[in-house]
PDB file of N, CA and C in Angstrom:
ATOM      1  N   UNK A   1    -224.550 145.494  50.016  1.00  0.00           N
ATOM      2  CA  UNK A   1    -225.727 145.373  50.863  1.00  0.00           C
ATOM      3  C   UNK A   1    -226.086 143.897  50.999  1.00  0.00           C
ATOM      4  N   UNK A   2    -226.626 143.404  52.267  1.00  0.00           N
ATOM      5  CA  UNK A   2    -226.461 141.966  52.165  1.00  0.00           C
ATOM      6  C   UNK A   2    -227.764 141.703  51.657  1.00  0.00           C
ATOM      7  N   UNK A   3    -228.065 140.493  51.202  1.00  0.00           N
ATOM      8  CA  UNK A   3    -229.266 139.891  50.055  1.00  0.00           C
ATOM      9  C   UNK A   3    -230.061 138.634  50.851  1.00  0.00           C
ATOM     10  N   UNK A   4    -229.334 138.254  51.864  1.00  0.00           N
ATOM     11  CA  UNK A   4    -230.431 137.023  52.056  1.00  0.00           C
ATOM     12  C   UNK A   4    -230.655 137.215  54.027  1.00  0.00           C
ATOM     13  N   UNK A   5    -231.719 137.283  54.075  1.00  0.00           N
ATOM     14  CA  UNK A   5    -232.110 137.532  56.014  1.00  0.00           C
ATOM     15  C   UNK A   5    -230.935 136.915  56.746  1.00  0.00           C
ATOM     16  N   UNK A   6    -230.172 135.687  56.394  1.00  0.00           N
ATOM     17  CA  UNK A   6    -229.135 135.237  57.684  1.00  0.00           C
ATOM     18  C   UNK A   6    -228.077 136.428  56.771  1.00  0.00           C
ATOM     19  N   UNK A   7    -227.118 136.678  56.175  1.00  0.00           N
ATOM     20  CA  UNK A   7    -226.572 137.450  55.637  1.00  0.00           C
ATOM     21  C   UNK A   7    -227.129 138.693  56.642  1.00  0.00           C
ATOM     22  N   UNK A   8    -228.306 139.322  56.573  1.00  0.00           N
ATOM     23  CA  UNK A   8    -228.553 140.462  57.028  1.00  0.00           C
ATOM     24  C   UNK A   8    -228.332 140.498  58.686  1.00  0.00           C
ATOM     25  N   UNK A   9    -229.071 139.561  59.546  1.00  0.00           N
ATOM     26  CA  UNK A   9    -228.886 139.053  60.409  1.00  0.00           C
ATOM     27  C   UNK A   9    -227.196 139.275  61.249  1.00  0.00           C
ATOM     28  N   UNK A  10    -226.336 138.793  60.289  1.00  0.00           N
ATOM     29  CA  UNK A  10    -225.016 138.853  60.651  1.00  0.00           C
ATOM     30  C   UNK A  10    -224.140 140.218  60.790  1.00  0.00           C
ATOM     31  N   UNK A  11    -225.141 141.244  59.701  1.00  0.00           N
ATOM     32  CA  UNK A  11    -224.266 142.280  59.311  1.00  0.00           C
ATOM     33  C   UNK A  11    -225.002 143.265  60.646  1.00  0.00           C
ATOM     34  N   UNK A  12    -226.221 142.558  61.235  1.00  0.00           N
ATOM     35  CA  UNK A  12    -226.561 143.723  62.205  1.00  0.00           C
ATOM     36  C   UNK A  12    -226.016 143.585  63.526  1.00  0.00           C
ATOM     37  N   UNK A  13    -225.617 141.998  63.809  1.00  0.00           N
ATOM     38  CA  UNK A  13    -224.931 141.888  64.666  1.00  0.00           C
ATOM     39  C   UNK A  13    -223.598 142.460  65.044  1.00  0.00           C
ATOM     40  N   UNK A  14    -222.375 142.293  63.639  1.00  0.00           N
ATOM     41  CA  UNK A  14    -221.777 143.467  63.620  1.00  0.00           C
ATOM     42  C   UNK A  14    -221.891 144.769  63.991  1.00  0.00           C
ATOM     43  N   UNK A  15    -222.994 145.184  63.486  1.00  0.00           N
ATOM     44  CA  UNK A  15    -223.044 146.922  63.489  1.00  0.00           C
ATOM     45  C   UNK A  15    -223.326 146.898  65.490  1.00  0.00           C
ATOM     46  N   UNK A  16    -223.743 145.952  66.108  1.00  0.00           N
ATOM     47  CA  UNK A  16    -224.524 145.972  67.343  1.00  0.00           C
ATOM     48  C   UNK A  16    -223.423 146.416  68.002  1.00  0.00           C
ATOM     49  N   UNK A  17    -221.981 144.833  67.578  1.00  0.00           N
ATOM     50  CA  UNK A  17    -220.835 145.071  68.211  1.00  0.00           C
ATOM     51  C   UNK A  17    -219.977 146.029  68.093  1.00  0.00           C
ATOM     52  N   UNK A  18    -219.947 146.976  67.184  1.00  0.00           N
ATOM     53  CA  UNK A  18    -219.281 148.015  66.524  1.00  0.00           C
ATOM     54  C   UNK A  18    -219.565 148.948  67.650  1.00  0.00           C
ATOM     55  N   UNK A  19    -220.803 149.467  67.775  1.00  0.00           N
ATOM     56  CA  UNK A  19    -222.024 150.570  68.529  1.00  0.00           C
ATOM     57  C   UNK A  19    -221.789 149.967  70.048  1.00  0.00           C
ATOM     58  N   UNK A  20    -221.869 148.723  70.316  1.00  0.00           N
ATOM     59  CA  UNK A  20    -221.332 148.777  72.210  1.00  0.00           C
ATOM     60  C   UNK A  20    -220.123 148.950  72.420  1.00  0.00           C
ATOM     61  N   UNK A  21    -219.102 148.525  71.527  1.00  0.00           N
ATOM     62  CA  UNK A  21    -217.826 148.437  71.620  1.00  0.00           C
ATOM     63  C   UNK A  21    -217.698 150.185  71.818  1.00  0.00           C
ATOM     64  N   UNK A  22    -217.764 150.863  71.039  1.00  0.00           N
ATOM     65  CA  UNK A  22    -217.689 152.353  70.922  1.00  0.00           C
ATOM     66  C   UNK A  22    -217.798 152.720  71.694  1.00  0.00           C
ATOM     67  N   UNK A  23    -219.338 152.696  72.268  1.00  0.00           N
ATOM     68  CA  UNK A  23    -219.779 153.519  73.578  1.00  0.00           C
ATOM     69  C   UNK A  23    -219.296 152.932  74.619  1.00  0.00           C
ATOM     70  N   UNK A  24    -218.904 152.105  74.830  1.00  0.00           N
ATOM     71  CA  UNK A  24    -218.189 151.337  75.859  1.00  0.00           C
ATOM     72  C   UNK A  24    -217.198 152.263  76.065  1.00  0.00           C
ATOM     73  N   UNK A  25    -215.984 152.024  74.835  1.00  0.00           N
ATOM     74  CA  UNK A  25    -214.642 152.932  74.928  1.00  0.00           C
ATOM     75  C   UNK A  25    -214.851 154.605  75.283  1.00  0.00           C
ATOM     76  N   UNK A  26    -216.170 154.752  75.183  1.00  0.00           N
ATOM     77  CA  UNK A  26    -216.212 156.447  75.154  1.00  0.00           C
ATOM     78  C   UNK A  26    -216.368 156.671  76.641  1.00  0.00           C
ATOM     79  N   UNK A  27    -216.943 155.666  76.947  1.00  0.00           N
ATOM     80  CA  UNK A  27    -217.935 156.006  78.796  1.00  0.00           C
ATOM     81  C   UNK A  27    -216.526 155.830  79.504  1.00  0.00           C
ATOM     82  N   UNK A  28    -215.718 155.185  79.047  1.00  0.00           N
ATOM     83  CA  UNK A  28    -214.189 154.620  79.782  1.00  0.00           C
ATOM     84  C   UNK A  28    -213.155 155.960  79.430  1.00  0.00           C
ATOM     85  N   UNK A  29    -213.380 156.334  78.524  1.00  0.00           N
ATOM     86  CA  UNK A  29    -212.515 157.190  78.375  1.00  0.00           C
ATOM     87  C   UNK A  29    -212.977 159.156  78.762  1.00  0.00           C
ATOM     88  N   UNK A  30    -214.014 158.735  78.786  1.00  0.00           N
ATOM     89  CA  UNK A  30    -215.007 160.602  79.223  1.00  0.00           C
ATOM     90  C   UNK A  30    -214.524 160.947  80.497  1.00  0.00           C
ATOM     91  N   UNK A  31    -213.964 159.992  81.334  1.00  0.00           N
ATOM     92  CA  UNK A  31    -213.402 161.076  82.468  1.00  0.00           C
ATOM     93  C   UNK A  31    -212.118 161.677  81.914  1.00  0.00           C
ATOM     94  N   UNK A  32    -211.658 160.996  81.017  1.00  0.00           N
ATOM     95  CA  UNK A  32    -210.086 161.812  81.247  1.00  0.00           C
ATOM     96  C   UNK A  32    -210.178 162.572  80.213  1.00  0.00           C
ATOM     97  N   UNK A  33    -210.855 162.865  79.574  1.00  0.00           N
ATOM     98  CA  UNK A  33    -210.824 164.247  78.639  1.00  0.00           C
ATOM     99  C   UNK A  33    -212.111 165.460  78.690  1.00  0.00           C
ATOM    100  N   UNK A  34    -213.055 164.820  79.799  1.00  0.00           N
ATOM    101  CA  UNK A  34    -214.060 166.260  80.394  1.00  0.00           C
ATOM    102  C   UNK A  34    -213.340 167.104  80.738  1.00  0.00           C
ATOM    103  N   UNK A  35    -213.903 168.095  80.111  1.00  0.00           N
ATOM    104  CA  UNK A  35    -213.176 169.273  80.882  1.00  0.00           C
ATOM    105  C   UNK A  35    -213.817 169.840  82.314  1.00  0.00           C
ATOM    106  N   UNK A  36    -215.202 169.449  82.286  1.00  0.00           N
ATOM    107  CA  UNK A  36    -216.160 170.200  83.876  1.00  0.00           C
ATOM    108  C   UNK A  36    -215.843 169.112  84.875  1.00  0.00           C
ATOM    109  N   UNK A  37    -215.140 169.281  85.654  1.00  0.00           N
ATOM    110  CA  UNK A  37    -215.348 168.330  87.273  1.00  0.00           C
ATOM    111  C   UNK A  37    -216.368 167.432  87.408  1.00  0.00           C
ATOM    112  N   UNK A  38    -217.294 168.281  87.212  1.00  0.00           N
ATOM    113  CA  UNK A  38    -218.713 167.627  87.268  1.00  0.00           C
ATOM    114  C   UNK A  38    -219.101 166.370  86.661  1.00  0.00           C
ATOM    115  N   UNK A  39    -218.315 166.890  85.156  1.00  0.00           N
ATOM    116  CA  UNK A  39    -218.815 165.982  83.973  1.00  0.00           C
ATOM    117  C   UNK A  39    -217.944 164.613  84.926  1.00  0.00           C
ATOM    118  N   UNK A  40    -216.348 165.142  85.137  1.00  0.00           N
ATOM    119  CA  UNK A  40    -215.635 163.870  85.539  1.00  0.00           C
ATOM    120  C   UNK A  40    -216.220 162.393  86.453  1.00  0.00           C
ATOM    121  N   UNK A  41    -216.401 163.268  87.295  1.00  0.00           N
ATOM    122  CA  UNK A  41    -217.495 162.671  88.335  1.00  0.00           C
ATOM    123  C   UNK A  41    -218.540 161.341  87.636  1.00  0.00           C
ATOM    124  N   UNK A  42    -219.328 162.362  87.130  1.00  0.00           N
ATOM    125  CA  UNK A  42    -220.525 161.826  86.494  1.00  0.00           C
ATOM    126  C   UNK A  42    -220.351 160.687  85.843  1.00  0.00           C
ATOM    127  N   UNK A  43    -218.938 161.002  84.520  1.00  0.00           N
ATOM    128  CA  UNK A  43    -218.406 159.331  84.059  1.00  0.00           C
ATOM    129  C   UNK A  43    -218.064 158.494  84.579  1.00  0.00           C
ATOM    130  N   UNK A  44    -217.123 159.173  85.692  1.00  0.00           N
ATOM    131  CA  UNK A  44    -216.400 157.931  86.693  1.00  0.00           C
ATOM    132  C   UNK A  44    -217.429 157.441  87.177  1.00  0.00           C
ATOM    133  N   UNK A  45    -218.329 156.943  87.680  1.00  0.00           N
ATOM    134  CA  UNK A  45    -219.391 156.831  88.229  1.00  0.00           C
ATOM    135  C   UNK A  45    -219.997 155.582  87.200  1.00  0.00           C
ATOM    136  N   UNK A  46    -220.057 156.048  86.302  1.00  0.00           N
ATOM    137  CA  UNK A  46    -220.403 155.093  85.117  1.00  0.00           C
ATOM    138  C   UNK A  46    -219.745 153.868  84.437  1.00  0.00           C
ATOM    139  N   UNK A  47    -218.354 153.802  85.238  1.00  0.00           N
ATOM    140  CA  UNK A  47    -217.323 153.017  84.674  1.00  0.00           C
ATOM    141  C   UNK A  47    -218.060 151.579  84.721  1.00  0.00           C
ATOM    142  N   UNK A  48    -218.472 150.868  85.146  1.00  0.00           N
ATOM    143  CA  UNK A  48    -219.409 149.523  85.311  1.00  0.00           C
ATOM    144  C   UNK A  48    -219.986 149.648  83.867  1.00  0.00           C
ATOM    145  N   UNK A  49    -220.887 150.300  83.765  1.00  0.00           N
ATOM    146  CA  UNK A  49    -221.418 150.271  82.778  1.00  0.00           C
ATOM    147  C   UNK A  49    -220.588 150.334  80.992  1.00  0.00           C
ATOM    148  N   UNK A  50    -219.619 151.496  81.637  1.00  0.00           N
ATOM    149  CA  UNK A  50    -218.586 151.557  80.306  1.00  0.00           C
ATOM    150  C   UNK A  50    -217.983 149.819  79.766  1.00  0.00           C
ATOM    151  N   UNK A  51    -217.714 149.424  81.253  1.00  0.00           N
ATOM    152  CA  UNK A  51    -216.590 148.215  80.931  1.00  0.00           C
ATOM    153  C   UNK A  51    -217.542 146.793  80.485  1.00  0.00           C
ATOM    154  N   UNK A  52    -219.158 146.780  80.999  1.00  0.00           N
ATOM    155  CA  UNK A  52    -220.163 146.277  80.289  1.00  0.00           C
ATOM    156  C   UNK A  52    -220.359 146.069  79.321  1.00  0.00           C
ATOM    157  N   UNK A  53    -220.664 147.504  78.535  1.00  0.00           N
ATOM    158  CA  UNK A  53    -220.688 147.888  77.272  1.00  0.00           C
ATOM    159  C   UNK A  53    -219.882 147.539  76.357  1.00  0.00           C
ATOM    160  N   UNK A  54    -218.539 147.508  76.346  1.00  0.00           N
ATOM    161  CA  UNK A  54    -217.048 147.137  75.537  1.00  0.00           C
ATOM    162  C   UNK A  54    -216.708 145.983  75.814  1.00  0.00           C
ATOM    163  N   UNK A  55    -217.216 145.130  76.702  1.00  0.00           N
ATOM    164  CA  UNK A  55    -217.090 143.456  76.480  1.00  0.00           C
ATOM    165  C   UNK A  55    -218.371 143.603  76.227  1.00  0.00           C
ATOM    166  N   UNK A  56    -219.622 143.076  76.136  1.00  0.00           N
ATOM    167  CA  UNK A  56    -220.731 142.863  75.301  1.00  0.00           C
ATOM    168  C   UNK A  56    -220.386 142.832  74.250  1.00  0.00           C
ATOM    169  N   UNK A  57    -220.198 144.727  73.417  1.00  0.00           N
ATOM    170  CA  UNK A  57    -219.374 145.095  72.318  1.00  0.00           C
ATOM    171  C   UNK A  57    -218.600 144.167  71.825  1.00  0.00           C
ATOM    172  N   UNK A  58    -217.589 144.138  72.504  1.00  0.00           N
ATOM    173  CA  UNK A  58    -216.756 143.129  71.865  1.00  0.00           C
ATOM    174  C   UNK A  58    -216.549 141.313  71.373  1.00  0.00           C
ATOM    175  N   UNK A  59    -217.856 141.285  72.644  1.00  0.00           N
ATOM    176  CA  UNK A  59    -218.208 139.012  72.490  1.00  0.00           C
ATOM    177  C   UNK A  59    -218.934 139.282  71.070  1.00  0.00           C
ATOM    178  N   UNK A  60    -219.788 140.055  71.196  1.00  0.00           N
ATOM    179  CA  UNK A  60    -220.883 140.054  69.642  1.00  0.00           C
ATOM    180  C   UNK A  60    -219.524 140.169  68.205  1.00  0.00           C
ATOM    181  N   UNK A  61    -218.917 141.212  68.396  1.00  0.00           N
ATOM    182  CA  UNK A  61    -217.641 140.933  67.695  1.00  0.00           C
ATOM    183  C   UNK A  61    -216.870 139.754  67.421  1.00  0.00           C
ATOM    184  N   UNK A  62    -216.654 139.313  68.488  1.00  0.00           N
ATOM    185  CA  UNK A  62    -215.940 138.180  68.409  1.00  0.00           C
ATOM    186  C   UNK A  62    -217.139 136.881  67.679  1.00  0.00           C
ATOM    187  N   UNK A  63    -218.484 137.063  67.873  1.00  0.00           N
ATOM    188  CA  UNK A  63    -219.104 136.337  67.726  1.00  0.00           C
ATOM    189  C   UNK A  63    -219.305 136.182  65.758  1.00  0.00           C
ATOM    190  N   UNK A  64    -219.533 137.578  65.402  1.00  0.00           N
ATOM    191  CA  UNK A  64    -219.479 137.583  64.235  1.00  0.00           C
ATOM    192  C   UNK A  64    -218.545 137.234  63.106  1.00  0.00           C
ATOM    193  N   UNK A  65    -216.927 137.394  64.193  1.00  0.00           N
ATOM    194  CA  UNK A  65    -215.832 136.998  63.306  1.00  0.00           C
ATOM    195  C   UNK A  65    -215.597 134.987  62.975  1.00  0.00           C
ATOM    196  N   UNK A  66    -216.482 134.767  64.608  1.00  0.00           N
ATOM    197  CA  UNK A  66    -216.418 133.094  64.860  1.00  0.00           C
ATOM    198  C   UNK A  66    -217.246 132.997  63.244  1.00  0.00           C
ATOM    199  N   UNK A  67    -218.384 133.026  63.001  1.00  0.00           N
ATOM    200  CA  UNK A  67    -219.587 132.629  62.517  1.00  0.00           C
ATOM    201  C   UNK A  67    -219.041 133.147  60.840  1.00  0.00           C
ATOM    202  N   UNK A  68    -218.377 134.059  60.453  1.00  0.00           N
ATOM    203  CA  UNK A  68    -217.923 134.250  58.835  1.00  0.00           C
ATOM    204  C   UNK A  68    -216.660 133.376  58.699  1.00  0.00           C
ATOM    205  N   UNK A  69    -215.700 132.994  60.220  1.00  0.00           N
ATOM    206  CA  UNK A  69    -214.938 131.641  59.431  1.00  0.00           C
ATOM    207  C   UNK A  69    -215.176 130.633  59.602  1.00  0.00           C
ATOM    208  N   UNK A  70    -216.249 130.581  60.067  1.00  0.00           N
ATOM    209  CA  UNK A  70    -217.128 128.935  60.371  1.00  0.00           C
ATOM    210  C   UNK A  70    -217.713 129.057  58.811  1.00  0.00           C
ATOM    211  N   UNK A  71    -218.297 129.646  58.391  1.00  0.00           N
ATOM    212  CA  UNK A  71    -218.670 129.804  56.490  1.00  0.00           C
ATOM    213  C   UNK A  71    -217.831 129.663  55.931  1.00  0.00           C
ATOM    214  N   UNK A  72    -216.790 129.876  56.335  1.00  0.00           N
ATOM    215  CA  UNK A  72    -215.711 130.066  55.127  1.00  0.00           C
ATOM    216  C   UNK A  72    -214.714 128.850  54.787  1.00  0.00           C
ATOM    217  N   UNK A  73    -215.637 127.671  55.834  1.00  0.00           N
ATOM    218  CA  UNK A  73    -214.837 126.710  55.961  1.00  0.00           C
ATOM    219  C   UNK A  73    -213.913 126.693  56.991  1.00  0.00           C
ATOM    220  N   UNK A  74    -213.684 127.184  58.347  1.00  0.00           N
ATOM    221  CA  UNK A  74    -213.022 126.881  59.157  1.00  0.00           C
ATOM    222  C   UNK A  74    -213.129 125.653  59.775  1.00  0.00           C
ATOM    223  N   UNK A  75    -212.731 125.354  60.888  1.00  0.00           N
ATOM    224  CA  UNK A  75    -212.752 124.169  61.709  1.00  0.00           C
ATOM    225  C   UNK A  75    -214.015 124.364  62.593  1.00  0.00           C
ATOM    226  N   UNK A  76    -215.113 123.599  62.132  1.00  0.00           N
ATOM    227  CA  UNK A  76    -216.219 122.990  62.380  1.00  0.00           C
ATOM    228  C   UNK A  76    -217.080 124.326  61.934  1.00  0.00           C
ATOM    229  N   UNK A  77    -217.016 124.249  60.732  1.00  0.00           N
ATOM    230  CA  UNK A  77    -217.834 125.013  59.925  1.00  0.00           C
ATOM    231  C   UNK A  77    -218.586 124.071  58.839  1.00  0.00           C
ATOM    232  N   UNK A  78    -219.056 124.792  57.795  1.00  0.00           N
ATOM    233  CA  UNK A  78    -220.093 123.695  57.094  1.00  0.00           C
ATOM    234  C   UNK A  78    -219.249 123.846  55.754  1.00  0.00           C
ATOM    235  N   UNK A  79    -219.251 122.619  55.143  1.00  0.00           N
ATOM    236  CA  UNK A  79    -218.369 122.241  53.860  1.00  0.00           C
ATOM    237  C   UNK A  79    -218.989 121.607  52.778  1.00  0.00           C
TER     238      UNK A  79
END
């Protein structure tokens, strides 16, 4: 469990990117495994939003992985 507010801070950003990334992949992928027409429709329709969702998802990701090897001493991290 993380112990200090930037620590916490980081781990929610994760969980943020985890949770858009997901629903991203789900809204992208719900037409091709609805089974009602209807439903198909309804996702396809939504694809903007899916492909939104899973890059957002994924920069915050990327953002969190930048920022634990910038700690860890990467290149232009703090030493």
């Amino acid at each position: 469990m993380p112990s200090s507010p930037q620590r916490k801070q980081d781990f929610e950003l994760l969980l943020k990117g985890a949770i858009c990334a997901l629903i991203g992949a789900i809204i992208l992928l719900a037409p091709y495994v609805a089974r009602s027409q209807d439903m198909r429709e309804l996702m396809a329709q939504a694809y903007l939003a899916g492909w939104f969702a899973l890059v957002l998802g994924c920069a915050f990701l990327v953002r969190f992985g930048l920022m634990r090897w910038r700690a860890r001493g990467g290149r232009g991290g703090r030493r």
